[in-house]
Protein backbone atom coordinates (compact mmCIF):
# COMPACT_ATOMS: atom_id res chain seq x y z
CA UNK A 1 1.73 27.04 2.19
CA UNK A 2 2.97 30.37 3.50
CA UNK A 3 3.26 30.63 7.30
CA UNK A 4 1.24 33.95 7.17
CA UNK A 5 -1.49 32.02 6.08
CA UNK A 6 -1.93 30.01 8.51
CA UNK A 7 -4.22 32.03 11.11
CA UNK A 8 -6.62 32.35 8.12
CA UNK A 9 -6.22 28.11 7.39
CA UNK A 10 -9.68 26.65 7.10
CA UNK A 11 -9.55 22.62 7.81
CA UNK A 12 -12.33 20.19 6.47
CA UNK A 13 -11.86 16.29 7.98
CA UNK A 14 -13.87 13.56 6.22
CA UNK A 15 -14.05 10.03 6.59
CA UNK A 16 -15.32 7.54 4.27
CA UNK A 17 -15.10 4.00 3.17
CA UNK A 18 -12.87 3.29 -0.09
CA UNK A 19 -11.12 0.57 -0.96
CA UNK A 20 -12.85 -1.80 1.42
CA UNK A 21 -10.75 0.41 4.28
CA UNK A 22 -11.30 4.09 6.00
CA UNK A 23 -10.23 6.87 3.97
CA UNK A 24 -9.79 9.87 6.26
CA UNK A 25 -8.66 13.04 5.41
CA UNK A 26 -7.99 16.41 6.41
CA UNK A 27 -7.93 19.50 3.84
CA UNK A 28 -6.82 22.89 4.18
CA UNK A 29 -7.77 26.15 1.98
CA UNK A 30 -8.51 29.77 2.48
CA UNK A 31 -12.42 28.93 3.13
CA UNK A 32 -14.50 26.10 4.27
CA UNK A 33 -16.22 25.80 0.80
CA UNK A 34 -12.68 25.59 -0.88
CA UNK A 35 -11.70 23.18 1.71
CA UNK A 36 -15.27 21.17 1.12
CA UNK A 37 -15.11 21.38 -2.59
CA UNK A 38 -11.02 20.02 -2.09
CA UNK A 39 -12.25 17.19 -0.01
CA UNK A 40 -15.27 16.20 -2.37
CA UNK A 41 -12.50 15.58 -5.29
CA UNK A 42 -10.18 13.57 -3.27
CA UNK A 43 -13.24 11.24 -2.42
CA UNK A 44 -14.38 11.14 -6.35
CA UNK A 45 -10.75 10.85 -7.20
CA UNK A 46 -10.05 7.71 -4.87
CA UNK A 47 -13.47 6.31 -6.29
CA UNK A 48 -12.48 6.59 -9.62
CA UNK A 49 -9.01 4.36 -9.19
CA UNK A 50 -11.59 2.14 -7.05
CA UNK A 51 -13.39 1.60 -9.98
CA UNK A 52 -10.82 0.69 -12.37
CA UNK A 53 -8.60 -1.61 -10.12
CA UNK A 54 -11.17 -3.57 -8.12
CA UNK A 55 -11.27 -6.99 -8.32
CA UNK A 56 -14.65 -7.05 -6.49
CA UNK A 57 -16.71 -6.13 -9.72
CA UNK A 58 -16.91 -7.79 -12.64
CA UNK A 59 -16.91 -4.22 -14.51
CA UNK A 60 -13.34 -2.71 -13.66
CA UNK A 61 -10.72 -2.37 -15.56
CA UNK A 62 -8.45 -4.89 -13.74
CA UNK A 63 -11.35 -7.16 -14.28
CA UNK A 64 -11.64 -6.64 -17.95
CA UNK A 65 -8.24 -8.23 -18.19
CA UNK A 66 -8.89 -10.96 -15.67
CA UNK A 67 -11.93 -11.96 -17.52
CA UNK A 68 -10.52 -11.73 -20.73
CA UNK A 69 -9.99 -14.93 -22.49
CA UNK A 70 -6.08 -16.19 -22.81
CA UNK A 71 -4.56 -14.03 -25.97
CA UNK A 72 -6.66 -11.47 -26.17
CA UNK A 73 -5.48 -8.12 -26.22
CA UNK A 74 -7.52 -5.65 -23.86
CA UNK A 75 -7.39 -2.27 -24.76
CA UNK A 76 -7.09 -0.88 -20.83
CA UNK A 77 -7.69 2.87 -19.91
CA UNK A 78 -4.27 4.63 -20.63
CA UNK A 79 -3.87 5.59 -16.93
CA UNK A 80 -4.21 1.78 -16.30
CA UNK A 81 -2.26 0.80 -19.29
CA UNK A 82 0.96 3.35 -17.98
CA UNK A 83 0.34 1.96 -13.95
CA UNK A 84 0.94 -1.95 -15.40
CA UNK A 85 3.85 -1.19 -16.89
CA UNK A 86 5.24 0.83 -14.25
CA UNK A 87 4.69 -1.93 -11.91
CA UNK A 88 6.19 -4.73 -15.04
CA UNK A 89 9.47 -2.97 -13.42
CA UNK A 90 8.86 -3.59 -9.54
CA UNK A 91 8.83 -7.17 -10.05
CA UNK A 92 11.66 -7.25 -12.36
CA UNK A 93 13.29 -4.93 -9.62
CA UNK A 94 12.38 -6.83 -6.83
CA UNK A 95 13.22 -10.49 -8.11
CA UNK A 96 9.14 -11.16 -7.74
CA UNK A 97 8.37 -10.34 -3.92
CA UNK A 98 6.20 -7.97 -5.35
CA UNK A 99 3.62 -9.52 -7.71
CA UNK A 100 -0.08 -8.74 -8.85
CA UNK A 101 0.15 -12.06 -10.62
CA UNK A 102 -1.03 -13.54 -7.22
CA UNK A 103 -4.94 -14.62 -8.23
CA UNK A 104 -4.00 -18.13 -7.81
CA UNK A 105 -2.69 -18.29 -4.80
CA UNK A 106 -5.28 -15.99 -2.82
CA UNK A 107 -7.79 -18.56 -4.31
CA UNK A 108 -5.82 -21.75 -3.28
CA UNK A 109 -5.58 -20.42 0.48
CA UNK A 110 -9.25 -18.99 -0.30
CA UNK A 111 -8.02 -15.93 1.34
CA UNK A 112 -10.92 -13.71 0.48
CA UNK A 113 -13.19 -16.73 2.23
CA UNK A 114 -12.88 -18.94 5.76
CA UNK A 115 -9.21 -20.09 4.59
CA UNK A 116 -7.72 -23.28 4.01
CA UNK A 117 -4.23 -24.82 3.42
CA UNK A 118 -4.03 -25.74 -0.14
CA UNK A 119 -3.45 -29.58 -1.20
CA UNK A 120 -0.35 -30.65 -3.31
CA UNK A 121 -3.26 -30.79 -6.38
CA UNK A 122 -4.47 -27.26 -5.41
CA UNK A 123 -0.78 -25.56 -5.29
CA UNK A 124 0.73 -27.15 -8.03
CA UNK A 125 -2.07 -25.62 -9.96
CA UNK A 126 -1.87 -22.35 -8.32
CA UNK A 127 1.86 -22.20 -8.79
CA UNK A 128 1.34 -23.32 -12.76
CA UNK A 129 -1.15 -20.46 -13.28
CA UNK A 130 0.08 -17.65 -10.81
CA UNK A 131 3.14 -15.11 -11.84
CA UNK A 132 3.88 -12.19 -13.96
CA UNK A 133 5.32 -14.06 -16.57
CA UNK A 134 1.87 -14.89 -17.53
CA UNK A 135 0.79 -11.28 -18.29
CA UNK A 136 1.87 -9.17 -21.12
CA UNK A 137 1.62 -6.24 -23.09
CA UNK A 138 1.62 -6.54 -26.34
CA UNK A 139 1.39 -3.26 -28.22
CA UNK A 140 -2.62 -3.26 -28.92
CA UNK A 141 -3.32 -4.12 -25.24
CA UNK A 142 -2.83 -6.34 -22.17
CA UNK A 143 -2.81 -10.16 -22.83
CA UNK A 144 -3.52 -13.29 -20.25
CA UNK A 145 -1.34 -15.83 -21.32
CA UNK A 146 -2.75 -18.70 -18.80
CA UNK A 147 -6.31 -19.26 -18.12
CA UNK A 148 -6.09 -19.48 -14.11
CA UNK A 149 -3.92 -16.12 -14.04
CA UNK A 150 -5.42 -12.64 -12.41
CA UNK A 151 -4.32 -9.68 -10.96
CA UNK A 152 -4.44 -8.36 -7.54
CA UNK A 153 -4.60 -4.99 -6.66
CA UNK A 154 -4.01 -5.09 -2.86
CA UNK A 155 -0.51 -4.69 -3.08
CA UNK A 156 -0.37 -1.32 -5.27
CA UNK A 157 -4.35 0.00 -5.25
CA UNK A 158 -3.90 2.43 -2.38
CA UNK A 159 -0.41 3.53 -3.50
CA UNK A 160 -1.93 4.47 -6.86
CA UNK A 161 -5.06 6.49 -6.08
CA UNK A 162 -2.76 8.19 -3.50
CA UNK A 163 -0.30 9.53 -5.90
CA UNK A 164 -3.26 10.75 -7.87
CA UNK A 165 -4.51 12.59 -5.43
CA UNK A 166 -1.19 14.26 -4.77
CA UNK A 167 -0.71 15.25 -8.19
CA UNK A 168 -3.96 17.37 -8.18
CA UNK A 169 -4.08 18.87 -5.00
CA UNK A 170 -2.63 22.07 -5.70
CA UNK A 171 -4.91 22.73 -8.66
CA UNK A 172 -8.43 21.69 -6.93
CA UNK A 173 -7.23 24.67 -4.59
CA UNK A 174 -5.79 22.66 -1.22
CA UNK A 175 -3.30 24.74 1.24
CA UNK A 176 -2.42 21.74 2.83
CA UNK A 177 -3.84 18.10 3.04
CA UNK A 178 -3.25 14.86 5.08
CA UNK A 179 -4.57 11.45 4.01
CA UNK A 180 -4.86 7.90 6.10
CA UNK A 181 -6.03 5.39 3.78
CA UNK A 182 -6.11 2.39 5.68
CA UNK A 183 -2.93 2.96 7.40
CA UNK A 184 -0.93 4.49 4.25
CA UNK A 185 -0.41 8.13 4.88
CA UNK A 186 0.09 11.10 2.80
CA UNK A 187 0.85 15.03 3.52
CA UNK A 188 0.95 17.54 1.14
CA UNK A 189 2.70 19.75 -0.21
CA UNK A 190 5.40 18.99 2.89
CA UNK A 191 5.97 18.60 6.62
CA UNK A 192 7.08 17.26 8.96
CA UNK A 193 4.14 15.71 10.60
CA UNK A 194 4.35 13.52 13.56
CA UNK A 195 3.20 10.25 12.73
CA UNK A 196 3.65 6.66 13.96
CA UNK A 197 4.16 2.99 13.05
CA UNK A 198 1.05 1.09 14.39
CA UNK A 199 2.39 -1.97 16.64
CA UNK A 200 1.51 -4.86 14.72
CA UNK A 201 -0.11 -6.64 17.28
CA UNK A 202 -2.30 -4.16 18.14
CA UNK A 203 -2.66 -1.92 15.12
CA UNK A 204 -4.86 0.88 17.86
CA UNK A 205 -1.40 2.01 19.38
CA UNK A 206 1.42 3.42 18.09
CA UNK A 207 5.23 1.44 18.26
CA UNK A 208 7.58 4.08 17.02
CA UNK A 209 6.80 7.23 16.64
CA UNK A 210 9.00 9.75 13.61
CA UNK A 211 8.64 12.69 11.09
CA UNK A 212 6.71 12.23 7.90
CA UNK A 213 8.51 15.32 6.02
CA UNK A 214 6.81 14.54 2.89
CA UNK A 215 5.00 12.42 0.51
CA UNK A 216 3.52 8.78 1.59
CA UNK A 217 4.50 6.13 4.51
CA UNK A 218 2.92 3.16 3.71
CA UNK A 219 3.16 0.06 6.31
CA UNK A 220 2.73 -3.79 5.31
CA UNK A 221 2.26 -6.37 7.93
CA UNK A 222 0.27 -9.41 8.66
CA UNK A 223 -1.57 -8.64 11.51
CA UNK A 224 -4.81 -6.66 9.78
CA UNK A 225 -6.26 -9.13 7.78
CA UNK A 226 -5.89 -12.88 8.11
CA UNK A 227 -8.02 -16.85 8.05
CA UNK A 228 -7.55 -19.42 10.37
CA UNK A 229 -6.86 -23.12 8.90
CA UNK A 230 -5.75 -26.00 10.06
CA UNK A 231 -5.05 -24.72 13.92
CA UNK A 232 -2.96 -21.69 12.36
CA UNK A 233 -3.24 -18.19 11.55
CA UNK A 234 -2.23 -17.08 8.05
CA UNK A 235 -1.90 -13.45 7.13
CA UNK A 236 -3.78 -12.61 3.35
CA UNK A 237 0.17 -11.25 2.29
CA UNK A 238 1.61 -13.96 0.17
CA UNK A 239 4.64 -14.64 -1.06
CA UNK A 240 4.38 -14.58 -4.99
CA UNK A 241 7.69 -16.50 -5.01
CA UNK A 242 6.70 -19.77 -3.01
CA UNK A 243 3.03 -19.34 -3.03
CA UNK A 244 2.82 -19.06 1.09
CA UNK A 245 1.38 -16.24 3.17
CA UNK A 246 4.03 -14.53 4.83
CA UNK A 247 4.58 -14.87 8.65
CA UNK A 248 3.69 -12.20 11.12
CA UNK A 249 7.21 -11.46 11.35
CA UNK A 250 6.54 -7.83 12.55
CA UNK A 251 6.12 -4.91 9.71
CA UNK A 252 7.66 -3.07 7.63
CA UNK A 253 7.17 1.04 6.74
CA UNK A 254 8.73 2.87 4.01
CA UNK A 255 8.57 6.35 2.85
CA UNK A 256 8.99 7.97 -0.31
CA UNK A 257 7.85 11.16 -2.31
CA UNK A 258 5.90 8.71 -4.44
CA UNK A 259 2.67 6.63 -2.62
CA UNK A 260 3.08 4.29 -5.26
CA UNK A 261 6.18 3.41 -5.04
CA UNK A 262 5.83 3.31 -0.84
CA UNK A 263 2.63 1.25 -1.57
CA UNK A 264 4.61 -1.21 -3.28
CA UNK A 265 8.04 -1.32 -1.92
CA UNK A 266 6.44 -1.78 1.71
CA UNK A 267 4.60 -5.34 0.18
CA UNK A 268 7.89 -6.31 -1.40
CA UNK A 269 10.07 -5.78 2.17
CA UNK A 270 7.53 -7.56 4.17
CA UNK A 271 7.53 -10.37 1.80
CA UNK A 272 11.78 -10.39 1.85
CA UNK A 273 11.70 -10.49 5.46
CA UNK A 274 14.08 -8.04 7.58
CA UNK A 275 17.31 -9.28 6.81
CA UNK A 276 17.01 -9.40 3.45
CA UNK A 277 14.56 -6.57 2.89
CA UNK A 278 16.64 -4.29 4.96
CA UNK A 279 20.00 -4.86 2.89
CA UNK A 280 17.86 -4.79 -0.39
CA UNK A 281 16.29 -1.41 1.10
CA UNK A 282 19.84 -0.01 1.92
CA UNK A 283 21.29 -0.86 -1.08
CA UNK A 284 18.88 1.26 -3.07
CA UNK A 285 18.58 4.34 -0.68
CA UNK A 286 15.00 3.44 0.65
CA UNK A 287 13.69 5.01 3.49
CA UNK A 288 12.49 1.70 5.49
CA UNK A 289 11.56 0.72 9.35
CA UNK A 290 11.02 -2.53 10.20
CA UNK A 291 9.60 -3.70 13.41
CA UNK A 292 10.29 -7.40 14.10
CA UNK A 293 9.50 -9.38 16.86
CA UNK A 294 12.18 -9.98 19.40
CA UNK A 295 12.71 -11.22 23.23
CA UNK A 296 9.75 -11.31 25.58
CA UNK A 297 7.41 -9.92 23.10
CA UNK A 298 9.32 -6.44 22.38
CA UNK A 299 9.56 -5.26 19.07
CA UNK A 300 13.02 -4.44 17.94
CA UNK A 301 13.51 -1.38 15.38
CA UNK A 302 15.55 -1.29 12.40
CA UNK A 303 15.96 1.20 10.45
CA UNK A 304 17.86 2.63 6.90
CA UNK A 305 20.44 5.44 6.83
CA UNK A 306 17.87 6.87 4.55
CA UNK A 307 15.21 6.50 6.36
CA UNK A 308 17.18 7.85 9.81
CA UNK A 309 18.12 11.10 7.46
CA UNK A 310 14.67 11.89 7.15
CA UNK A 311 12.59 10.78 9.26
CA UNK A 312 14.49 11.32 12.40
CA UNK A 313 16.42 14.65 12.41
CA UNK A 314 17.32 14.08 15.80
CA UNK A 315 18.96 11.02 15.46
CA UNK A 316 17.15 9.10 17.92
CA UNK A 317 13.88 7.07 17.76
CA UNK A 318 10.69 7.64 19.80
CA UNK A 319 9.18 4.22 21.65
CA UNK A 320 5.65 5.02 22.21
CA UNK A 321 2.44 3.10 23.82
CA UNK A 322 -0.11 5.78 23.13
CA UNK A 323 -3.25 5.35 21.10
CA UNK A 324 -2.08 5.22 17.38
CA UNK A 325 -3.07 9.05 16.79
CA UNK A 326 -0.11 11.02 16.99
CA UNK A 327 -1.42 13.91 15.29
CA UNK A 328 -4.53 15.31 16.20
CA UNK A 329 -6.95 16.10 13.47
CA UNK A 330 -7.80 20.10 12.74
């Protein structure tokens, strides 16, 4: 968007319900009907991926496969088809941290329910049952190759109907747009925006404030959504690996050009845990900040090179205890 445009920028903010989250967005264009009609499609476009990846209707296209019985090819939307195979190379990539294959286990801790700690029965049959390796595609379609196996969208959903949206923004006629979907952000066509990492305690203030110059930050933690069994807390991010939520270890936020690959890369660090996740992370060039818990109840940040070239030009990080609304909506 030119600069000399900007006195004549009309802004339309929506918010909405998608994704069993808030979707809230702000649109610019040259008029408030353009900026209406720009906000309308990012709604319908975020319903549509709704639609195919939920695993709350027995009518999606995530479902479909779910349901299907064990060896049957389903012939999935191409858009679908294309995202499963993309993400058949983040859990090769990430030695399984990331892992859609996780049905199983989110029923054995009956995650989407009151909670409960699985017995030795119940997670030796989730751990038979759950895992990529029991998914394929086989040329004519998608194939279940266990009968307990389904897919999971939570870790990838967002990511996906994000980078959707940015890929169309220009043509529906945007200037400008910024997107919270339930804590995943994206700006278009480019910053910097002042943004924040939520503390993960309290997920209404802001930790660490930085520049989003680009593209999607996408934040994974424990604290949001969680049962109680047994006397404990247990977050609903499991480890596809050992078959165990994850502790509330802190959180982790990456950004990248690509939601997607923020949407899942963010799930896969949490899941590693900092030390690990932050070595994998530099290794590879991600932009990553991890808040984990340290001394009397402080959270200490840790950041990538990548993600320090980016994200804070000025070399230095911003502790913060305001509100979590860094940027005020137009």
């Amino acid at each position: 968007m030119s600069p000399a445009l900007l006195a004549d920028t009309v802004w339309v903010a929506r918010r909405v319900l998608a994704m069993g989250t808030w979707l809230q967005l702000a649109v610019a264009g040259p008029d408030s009907a353009t900026a209406l009609a720009v906000s309308d499609s990012v709604v319908a476009e975020v319903a549509r991926w709704e639609g195919w990846l939920t695993t709350w209707r027995s009518d999606s296209e995530l479902q479909r496969l779910n349901r299907a019985p064990v060896g049957t090819p389903v012939a999935l939307r191409p858009e679908v088809a294309a995202l499963l195979a993309e993400l058949d190379g983040w859990v090769r990539a990430t030695g399984g941290a990331f892992d859609p294959a996780v049905g199983p286990w989110i029923d054995a801790w009956d995650l989407r329910g009151r909670g409960r700690v699985p017995t030795a029965a119940a997670r030796a049959r989730a751990a038979a049952a759950a895992g990529w390796r029991h998914v394929r595609a086989d040329g004519t379609g998608w194939v279940r190759l266990h009968p307990g196996v389904w897919l999971d969208s939570g870790a990838f959903g967002k990511g996906a109907a994000l980078r959707a949206v940015q890929g169309r923004l220009g043509a529906w006629g945007a200037w400008a747009a910024r997107v919270d979907f339930g804590g995943q952000l994206l700006v278009w066509p480019r910053g910097p925006w002042a943004v924040a990492a939520a503390d993960p305690r309290r997920r209404d203030r802001a930790a660490v404030a930085f520049e989003l110059p680009a593209g999607s930050a996408s934040t994974s933690s424990a604290s949001e959504r969680f049962v109680r069994a047994s006397g404990r807390r247990w977050g609903h991010i499991v480890d596809p690996r050992t078959g165990t939520p994850v502790p509330a270890w802190g959180s982790v936020t990456v950004v990248d050009t690509d939601p997607l690959r923020a949407d899942v890369l963010s799930t896969a660090l949490f899941v590693m845990g900092p030390r690990v996740g932050r070595a994998w992370a530099e290794a590879r060039g991600v932009a990553a900040l991890f808040l984990v818990a340290g001394p009397a109840g402080r959270w200490q940040v840790q950041t990538t090179p990548t993600f320090r070239a980016c994200c804070w030009p000025d070399g230095r990080h911003q502790a913060t205890n305001h509100t979590n609304r860094t940027e005020p909506w137009p």
